[in-house]
C-alpha atoms as a PDB file:
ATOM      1  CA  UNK A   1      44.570  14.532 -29.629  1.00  0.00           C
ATOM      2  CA  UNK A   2      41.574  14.965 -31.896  1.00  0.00           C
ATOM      3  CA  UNK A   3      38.266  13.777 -32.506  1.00  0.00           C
ATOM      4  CA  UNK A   4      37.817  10.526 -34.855  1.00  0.00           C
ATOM      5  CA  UNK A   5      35.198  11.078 -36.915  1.00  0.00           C
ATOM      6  CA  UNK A   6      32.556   7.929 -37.631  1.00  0.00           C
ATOM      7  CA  UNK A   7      30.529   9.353 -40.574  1.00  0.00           C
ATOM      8  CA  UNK A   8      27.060  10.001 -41.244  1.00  0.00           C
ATOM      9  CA  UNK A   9      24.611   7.564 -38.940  1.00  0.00           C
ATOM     10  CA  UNK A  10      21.323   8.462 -40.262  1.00  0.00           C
ATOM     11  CA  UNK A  11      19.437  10.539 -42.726  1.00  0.00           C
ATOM     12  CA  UNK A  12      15.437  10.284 -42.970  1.00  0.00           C
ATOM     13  CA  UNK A  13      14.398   8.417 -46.270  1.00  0.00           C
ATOM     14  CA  UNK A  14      11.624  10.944 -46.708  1.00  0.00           C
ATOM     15  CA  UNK A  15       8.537   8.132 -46.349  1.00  0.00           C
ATOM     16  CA  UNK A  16       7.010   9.372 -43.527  1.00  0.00           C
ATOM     17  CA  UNK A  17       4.743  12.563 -44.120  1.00  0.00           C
ATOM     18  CA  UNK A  18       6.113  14.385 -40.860  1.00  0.00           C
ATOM     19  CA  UNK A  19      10.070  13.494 -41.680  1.00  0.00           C
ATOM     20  CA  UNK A  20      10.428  14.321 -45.603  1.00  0.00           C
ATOM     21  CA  UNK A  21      13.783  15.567 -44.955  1.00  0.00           C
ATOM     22  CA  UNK A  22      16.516  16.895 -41.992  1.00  0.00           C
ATOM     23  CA  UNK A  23      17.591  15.278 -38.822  1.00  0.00           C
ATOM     24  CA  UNK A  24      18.551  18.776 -36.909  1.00  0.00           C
ATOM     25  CA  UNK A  25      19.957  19.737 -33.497  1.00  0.00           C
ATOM     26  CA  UNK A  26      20.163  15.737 -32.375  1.00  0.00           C
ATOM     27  CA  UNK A  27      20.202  14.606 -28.760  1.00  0.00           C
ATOM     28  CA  UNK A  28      21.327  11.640 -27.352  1.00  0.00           C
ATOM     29  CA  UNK A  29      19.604   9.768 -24.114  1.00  0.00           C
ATOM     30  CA  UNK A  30      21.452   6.222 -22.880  1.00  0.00           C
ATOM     31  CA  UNK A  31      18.492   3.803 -22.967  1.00  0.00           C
ATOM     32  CA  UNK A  32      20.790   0.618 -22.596  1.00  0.00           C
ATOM     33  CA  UNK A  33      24.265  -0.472 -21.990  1.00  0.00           C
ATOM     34  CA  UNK A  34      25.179  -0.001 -25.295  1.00  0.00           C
ATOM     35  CA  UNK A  35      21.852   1.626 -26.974  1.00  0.00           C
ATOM     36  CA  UNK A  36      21.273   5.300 -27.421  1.00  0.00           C
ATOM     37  CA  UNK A  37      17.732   7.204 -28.664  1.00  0.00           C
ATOM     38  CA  UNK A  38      19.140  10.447 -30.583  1.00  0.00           C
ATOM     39  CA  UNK A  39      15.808  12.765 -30.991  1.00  0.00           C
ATOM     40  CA  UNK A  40      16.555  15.479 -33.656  1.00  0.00           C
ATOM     41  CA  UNK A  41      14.229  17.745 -35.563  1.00  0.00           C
ATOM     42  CA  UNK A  42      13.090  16.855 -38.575  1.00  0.00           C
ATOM     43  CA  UNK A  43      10.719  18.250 -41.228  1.00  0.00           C
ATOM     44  CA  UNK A  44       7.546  17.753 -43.277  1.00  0.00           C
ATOM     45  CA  UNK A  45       6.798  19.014 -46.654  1.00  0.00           C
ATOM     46  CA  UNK A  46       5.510  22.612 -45.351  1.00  0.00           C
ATOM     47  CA  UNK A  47       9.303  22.847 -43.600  1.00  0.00           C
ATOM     48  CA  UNK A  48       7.231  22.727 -40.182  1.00  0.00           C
ATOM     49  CA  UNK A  49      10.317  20.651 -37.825  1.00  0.00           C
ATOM     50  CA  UNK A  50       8.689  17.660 -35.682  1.00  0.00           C
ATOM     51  CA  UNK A  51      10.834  15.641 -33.086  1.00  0.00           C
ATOM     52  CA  UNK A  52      11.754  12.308 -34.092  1.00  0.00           C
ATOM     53  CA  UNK A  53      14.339   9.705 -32.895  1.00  0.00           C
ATOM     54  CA  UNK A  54      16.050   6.744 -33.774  1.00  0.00           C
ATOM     55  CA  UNK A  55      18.038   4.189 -31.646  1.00  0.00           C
ATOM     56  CA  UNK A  56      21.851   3.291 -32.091  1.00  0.00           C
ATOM     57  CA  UNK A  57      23.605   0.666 -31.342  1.00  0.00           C
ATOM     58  CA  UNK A  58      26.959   2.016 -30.446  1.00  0.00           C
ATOM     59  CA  UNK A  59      28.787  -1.719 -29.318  1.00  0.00           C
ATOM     60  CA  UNK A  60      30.800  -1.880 -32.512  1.00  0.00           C
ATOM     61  CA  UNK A  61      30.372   0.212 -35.357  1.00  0.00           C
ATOM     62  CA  UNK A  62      27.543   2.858 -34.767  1.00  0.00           C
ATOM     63  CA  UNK A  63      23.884   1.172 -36.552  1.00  0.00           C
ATOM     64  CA  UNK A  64      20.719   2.769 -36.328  1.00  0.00           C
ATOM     65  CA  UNK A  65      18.643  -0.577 -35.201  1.00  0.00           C
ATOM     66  CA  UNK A  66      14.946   1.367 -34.847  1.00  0.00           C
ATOM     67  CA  UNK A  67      12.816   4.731 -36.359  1.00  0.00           C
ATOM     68  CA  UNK A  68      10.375   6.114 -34.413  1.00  0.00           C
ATOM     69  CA  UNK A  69       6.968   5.079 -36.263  1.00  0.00           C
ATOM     70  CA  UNK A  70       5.352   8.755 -35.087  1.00  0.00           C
ATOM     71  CA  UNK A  71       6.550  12.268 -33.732  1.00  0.00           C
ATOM     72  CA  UNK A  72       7.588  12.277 -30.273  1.00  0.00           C
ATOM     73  CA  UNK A  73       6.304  15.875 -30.658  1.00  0.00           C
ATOM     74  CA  UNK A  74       4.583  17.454 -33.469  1.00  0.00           C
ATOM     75  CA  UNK A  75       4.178  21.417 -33.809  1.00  0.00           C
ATOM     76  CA  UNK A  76       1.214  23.241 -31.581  1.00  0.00           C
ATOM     77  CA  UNK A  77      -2.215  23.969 -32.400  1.00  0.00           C
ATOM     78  CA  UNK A  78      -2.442  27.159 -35.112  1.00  0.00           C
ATOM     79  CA  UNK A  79      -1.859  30.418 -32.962  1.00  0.00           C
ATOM     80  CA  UNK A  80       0.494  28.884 -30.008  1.00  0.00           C
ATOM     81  CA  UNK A  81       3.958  29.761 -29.879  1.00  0.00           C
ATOM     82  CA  UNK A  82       5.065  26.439 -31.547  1.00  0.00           C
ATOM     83  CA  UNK A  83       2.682  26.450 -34.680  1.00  0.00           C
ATOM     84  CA  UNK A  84       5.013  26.653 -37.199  1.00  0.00           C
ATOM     85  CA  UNK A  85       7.749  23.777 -35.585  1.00  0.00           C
ATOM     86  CA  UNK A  86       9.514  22.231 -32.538  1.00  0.00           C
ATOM     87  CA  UNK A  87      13.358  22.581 -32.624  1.00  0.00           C
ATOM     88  CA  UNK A  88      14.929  20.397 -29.942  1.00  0.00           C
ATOM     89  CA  UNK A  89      17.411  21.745 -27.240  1.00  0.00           C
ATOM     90  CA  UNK A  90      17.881  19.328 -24.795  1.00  0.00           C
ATOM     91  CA  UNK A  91      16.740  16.712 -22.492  1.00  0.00           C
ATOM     92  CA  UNK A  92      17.502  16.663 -18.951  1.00  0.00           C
ATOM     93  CA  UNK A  93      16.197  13.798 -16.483  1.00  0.00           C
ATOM     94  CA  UNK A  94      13.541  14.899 -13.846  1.00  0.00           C
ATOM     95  CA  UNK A  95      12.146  13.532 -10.957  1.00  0.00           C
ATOM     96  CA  UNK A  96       9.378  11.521 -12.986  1.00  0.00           C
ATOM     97  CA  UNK A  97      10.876  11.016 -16.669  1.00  0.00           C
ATOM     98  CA  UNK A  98      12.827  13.196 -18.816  1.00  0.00           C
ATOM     99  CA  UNK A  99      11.886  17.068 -19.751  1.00  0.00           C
ATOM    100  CA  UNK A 100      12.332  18.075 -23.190  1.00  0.00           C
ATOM    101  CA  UNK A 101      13.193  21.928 -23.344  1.00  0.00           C
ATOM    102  CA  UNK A 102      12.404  22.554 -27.147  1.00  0.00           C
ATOM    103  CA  UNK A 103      11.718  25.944 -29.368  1.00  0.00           C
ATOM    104  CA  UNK A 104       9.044  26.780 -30.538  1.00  0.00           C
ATOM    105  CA  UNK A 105       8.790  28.481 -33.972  1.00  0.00           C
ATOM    106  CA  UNK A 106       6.247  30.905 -35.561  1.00  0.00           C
ATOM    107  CA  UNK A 107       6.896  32.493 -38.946  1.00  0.00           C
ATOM    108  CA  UNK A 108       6.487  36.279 -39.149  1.00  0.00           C
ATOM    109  CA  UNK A 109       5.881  39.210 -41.334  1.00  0.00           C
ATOM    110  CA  UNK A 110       8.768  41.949 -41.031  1.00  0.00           C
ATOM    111  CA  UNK A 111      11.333  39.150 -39.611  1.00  0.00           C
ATOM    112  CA  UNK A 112      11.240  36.157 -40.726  1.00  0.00           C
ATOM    113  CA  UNK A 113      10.292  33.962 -37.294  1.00  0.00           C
ATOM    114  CA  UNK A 114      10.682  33.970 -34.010  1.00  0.00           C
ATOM    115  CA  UNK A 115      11.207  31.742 -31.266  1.00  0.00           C
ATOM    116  CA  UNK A 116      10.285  31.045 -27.394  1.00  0.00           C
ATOM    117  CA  UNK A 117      11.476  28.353 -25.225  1.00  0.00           C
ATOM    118  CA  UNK A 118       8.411  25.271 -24.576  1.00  0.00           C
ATOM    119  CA  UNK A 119       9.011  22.361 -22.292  1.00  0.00           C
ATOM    120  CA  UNK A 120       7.389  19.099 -22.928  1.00  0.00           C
ATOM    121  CA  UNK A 121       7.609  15.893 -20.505  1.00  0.00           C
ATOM    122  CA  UNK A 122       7.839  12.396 -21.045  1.00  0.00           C
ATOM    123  CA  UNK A 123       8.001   9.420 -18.628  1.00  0.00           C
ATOM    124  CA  UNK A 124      10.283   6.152 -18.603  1.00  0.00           C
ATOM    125  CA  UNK A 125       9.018   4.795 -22.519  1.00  0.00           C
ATOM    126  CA  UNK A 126      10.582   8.152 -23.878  1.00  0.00           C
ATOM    127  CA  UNK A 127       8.654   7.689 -26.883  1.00  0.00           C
ATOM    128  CA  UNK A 128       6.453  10.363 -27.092  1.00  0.00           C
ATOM    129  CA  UNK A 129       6.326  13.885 -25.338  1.00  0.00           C
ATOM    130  CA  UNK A 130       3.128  15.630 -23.756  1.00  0.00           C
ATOM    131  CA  UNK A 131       3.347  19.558 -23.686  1.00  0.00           C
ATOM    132  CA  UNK A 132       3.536  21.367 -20.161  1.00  0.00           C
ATOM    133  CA  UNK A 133       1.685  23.827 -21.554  1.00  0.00           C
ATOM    134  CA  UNK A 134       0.314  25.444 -25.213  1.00  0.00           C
ATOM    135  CA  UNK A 135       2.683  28.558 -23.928  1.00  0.00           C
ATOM    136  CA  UNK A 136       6.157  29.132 -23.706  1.00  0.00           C
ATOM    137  CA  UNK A 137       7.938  28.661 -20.495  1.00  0.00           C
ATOM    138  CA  UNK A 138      10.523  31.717 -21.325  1.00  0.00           C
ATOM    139  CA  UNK A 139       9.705  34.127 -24.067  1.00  0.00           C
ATOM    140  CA  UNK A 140      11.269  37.458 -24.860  1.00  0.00           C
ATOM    141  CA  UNK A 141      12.145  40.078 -22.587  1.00  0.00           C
ATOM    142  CA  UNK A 142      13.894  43.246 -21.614  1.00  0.00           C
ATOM    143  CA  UNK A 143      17.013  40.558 -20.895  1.00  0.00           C
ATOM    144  CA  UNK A 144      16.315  39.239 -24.174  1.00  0.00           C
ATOM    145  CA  UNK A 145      14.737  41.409 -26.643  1.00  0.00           C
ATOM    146  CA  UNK A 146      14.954  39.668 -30.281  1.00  0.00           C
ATOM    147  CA  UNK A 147      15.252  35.951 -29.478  1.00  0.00           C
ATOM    148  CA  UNK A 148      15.636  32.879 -26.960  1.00  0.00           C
ATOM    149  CA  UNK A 149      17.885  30.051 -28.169  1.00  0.00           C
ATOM    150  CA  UNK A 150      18.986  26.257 -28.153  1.00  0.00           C
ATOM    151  CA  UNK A 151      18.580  25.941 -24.487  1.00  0.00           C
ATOM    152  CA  UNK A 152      21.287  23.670 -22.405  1.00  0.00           C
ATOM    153  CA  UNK A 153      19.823  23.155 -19.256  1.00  0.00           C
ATOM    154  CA  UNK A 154      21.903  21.338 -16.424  1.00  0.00           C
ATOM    155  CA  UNK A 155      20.089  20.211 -12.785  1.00  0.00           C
ATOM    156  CA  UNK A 156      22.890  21.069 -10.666  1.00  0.00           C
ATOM    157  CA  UNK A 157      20.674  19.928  -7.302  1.00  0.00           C
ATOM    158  CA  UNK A 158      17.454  18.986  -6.593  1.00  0.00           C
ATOM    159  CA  UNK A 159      16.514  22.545  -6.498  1.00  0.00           C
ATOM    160  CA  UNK A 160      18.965  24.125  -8.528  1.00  0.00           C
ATOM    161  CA  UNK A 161      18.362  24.234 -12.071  1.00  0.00           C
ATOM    162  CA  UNK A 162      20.788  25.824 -14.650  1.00  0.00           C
ATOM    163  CA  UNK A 163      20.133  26.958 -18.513  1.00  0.00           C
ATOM    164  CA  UNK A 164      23.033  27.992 -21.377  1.00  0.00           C
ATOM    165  CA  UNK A 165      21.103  29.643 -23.775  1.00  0.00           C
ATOM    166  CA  UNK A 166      21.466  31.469 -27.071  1.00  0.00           C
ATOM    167  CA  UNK A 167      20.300  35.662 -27.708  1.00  0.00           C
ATOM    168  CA  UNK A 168      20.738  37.836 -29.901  1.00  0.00           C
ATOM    169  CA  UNK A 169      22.350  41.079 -29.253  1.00  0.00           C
ATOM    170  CA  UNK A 170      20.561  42.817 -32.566  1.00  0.00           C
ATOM    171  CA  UNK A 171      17.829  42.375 -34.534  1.00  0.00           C
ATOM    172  CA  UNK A 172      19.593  39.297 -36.515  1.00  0.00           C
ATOM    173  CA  UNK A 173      17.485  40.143 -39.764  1.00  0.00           C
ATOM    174  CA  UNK A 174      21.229  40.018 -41.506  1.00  0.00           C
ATOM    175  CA  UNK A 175      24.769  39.007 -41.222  1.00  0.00           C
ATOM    176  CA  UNK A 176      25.261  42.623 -40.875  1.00  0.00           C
ATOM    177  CA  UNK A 177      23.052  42.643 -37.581  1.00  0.00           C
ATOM    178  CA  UNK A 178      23.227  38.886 -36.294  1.00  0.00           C
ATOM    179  CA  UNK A 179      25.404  39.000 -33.047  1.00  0.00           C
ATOM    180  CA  UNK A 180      24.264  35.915 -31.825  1.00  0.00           C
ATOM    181  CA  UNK A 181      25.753  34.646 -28.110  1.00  0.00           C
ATOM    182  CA  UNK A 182      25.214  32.625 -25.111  1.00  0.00           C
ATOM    183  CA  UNK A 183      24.071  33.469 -21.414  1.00  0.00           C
ATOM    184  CA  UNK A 184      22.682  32.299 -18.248  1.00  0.00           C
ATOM    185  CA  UNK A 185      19.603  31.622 -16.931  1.00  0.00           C
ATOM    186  CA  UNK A 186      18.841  29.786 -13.109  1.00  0.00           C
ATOM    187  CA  UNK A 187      15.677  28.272 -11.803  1.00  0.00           C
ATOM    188  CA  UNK A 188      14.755  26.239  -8.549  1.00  0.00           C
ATOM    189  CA  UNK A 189      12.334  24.309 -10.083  1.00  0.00           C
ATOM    190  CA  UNK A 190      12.892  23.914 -14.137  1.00  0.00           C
ATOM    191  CA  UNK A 191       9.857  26.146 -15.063  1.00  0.00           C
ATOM    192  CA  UNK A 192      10.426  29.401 -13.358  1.00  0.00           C
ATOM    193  CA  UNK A 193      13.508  31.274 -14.899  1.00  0.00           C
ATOM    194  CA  UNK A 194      15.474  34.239 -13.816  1.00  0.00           C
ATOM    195  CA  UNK A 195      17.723  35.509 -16.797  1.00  0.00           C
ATOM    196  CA  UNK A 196      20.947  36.973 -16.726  1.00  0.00           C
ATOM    197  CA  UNK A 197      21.451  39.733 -19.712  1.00  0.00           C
ATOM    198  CA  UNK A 198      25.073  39.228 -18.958  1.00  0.00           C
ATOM    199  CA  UNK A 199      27.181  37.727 -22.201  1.00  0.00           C
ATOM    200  CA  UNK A 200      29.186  34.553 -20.750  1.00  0.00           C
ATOM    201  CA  UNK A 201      30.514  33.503 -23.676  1.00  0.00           C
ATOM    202  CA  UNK A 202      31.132  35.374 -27.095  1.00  0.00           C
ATOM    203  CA  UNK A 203      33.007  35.510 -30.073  1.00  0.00           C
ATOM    204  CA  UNK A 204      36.754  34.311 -30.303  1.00  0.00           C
ATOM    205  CA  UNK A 205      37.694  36.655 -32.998  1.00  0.00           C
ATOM    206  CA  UNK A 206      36.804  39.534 -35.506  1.00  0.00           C
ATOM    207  CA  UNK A 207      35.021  36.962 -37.792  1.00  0.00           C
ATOM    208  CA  UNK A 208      32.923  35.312 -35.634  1.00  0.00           C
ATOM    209  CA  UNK A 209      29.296  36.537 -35.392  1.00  0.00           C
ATOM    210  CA  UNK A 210      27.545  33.368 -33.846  1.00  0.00           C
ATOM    211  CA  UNK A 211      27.883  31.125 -30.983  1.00  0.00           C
ATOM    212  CA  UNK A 212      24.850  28.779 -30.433  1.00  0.00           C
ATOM    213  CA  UNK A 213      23.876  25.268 -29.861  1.00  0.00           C
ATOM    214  CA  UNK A 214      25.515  24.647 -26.177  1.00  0.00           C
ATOM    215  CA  UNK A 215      25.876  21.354 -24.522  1.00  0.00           C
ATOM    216  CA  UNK A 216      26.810  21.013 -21.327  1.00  0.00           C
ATOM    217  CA  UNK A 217      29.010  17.725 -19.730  1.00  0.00           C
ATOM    218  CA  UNK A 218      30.012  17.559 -16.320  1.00  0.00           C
ATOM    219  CA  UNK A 219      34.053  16.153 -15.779  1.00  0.00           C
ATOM    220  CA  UNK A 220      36.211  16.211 -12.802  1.00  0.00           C
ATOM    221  CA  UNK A 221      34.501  18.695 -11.270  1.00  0.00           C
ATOM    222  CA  UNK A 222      34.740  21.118 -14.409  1.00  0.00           C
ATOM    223  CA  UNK A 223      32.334  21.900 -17.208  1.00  0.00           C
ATOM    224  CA  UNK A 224      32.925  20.967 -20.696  1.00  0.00           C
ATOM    225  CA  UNK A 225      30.860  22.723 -23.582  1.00  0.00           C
ATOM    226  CA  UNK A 226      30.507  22.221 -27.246  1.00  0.00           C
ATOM    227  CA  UNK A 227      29.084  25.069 -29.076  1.00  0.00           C
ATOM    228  CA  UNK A 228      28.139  26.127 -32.752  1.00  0.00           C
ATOM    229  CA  UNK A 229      30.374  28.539 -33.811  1.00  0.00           C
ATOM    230  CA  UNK A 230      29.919  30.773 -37.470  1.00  0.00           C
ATOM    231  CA  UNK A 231      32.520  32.986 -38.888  1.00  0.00           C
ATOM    232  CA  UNK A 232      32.086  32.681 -42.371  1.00  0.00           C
ATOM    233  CA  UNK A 233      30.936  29.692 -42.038  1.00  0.00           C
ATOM    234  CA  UNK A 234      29.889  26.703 -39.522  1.00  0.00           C
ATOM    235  CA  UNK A 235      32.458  24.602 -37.204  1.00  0.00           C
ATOM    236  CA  UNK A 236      32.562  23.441 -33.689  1.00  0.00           C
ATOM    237  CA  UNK A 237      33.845  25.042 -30.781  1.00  0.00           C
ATOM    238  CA  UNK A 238      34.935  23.875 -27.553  1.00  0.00           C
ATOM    239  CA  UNK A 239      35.330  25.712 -24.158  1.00  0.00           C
ATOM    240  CA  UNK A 240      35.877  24.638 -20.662  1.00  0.00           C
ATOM    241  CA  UNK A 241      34.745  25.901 -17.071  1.00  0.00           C
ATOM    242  CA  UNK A 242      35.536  25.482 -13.287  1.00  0.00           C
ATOM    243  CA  UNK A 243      32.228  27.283 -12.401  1.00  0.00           C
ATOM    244  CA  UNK A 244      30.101  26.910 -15.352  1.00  0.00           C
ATOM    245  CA  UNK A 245      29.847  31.500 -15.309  1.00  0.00           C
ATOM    246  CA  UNK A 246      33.672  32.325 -16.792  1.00  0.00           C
ATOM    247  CA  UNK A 247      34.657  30.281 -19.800  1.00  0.00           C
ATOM    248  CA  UNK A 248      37.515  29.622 -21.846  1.00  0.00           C
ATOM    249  CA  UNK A 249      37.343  28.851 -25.605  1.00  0.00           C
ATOM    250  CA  UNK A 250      39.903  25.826 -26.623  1.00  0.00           C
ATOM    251  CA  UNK A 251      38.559  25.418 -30.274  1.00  0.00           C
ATOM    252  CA  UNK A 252      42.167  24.473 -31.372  1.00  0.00           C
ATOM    253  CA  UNK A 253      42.516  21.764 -29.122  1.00  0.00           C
ATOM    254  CA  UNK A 254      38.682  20.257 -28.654  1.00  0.00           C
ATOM    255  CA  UNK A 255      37.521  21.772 -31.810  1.00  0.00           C
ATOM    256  CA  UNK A 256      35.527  20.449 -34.441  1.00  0.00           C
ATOM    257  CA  UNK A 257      36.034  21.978 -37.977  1.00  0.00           C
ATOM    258  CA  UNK A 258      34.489  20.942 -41.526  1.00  0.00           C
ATOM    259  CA  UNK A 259      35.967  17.892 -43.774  1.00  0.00           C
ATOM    260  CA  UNK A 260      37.416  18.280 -46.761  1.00  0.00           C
ATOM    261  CA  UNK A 261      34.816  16.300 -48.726  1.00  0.00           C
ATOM    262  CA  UNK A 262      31.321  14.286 -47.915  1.00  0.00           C
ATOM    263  CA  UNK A 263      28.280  15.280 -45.934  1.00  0.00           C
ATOM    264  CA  UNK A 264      29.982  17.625 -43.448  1.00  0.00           C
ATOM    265  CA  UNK A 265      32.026  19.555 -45.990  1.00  0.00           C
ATOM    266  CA  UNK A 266      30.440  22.649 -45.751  1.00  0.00           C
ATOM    267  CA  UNK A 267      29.591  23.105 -42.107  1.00  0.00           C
ATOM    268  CA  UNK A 268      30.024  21.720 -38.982  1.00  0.00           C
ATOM    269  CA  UNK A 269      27.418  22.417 -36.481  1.00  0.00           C
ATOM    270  CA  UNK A 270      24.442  21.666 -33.692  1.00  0.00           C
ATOM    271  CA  UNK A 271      26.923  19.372 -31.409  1.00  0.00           C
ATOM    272  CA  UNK A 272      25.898  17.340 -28.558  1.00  0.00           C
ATOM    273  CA  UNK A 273      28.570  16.123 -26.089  1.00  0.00           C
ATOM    274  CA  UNK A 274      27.860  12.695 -24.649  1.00  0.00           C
ATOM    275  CA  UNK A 275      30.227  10.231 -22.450  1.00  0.00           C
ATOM    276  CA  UNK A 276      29.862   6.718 -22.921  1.00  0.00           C
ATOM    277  CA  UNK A 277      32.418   3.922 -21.640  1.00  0.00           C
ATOM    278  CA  UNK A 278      34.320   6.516 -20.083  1.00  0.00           C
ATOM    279  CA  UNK A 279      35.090   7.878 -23.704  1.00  0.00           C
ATOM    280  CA  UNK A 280      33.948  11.250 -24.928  1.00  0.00           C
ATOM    281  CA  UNK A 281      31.341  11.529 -28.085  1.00  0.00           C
ATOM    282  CA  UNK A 282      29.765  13.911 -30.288  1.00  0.00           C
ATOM    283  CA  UNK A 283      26.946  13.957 -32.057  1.00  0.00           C
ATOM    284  CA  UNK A 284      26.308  16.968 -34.749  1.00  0.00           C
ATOM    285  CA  UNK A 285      25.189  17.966 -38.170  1.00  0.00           C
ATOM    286  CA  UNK A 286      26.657  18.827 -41.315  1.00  0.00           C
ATOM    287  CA  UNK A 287      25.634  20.255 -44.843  1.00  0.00           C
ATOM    288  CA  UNK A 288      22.742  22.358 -44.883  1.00  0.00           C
ATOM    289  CA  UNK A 289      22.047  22.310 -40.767  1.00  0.00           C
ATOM    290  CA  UNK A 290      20.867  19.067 -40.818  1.00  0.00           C
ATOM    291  CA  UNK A 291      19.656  18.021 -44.625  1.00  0.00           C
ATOM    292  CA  UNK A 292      22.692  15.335 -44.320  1.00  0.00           C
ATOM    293  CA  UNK A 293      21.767  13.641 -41.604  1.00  0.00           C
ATOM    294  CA  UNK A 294      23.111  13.590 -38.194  1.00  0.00           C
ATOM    295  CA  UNK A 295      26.968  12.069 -37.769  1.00  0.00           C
ATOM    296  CA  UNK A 296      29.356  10.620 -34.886  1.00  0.00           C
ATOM    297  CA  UNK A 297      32.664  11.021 -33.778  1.00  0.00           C
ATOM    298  CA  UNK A 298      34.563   9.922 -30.952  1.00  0.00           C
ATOM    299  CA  UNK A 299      37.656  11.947 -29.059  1.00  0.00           C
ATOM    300  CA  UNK A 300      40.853   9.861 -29.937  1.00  0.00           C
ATOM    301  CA  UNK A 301      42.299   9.879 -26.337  1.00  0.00           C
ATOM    302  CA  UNK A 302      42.941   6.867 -24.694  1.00  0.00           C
ATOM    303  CA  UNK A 303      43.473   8.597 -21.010  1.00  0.00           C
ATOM    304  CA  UNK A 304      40.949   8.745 -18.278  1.00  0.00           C
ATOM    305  CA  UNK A 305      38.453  11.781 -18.851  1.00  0.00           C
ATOM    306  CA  UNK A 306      39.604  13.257 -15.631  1.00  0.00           C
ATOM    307  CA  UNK A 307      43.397  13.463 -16.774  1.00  0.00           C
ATOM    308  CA  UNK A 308      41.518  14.949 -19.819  1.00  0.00           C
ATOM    309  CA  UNK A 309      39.742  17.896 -18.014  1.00  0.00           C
ATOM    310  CA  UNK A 310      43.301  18.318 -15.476  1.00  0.00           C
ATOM    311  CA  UNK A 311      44.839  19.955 -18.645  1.00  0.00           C
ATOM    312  CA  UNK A 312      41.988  20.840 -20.940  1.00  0.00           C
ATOM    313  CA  UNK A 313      44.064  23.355 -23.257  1.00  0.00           C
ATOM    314  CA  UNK A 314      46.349  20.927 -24.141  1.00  0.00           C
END
């Protein structure tokens, strides 16, 4: 089987001052039977990414049926963490609302940016986010010298809270250098992490230098990931778990790779794994990490996602 692919579902029309262009990293939350909010980054005309969202309709063919008329979150105050733009990782549902755990960007001098991990909050309305605080939850550290990635995070139990993230393993200034994979971090609460500098998943050959972008579904009792993968260029990876620690890559079979023409031609990246009448989705980017527009598609298996996850290599 394969993924069916539904085409590009929205692209900002540049009229709004704080979205001239990019609908990055998106993120689906179910807000109805049938109606999704995707928040994504997106950019103004200094490049600084806001979050935005729109809602979809996904009953018959996918329609975007309403824009968010302001940021959900806009960048932080000059000289915070977040100054120069939000990216979105994910959102995960809390015991009040949802929690948004976002980068935050600031451009640099010798290397081009860097990044820390925020986390904003925001209740039932989900339209706009309020910062826990004008610091980083998780910044750099001896685990994780250069950077802190596209943060996945799972609540296993009420006081067990899991986070796939992306690091680099070198200064990343270069293709030469940029060794970019994903580990494991643990909290009891959401806010206080305790990093693992163990790799848990890296590259699946002698091309690939990157694997970013995790998302995180739970099936069956196993754990199904889509990833970001680069080697030369962007496409989507797949890899399945019984523990969510030791993972196994099945790109071939649950794989996502570029078209041959159209607004994903050139990469395929940023996925989000979502279920939704019992069917598997994906949300993700093409062209230009996120210039095009976000896109769709939907796994082309008619058999119960548990008979999916008994044999996921097949």
């Amino acid at each position: 089987m394969t993924w069916t692919r539904l085409g590009t579902i929205y692209v900002p029309d540049g009229s709004r001052p704080w979205s001239r262009s990019h609908a990055s990293l998106p993120v689906p939350v179910q807000i109805d039977v049938d109606l999704f909010r995707f928040f994504f980054s997106t950019r103004d005309e200094e490049s600084r990414s806001h979050v935005g969202w729109v809602d979809v309709d996904l009953s018959d063919r996918p329609q975007v049926v309403r824009e968010a008329p302001a940021p959900a979150l806009a960048p932080g105050e000059d000289g915070t963490f977040d100054d120069s733009g939000v990216g979105v990782g994910c959102l995960t549902p809390s015991d009040t609302g949802h929690r948004l755990y976002y980068m935050g960007w600031n451009l640099g001098t010798r290397s081009p940016w860097r990044n820390s991990i925020g986390l904003a909050e925001a209740g039932p309305s989900l339209d706009r986010f309020a910062r826990f605080s004008p610091g980083p939850i998780i910044d750099r550290s001896p685990e994780n010298p250069y950077t802190f990635s596209y943060p996945c995070v799972v609540r296993m139990g009420p006081d067990d809270w899991w986070m796939w993230y992306g690091s680099n393993l070198g200064p990343g200034l270069s293709n030469t250098n940029l060794r970019h994979v994903l580990k494991l971090a643990r909290s009891a609460d959401g806010l206080k992490w305790y990093c693992d500098k163990r790799t848990i998943l890296g590259f699946a050959n002698a091309d690939e230098y990157v694997v970013a972008r995790p998302t995180v579904v739970r099936i069956a009792g196993r754990f199904l990931m889509g990833l970001a993968c680069r080697g030369p260029y962007y496409r989507i990876g797949a890899a399945w778990s019984d523990d969510g620690i030791k993972w196994t890559r099945i790109d071939d079979s649950m794989g996502l790779d570029r078209s041959c023409e159209g607004w994903d031609s050139e990469m395929a990246c940023y996925p989000a794994l979502f279920v939704h009448r019992e069917r598997l989705w994906l949300a993700y980017n093409g062209n230009e990490f996120g210039k095009t527009g976000f896109g769709l598609a939907r796994w082309d298996d008619e058999r119960p996602l548990e008979d999916v996850m008994a044999s996921p290599t097949m």
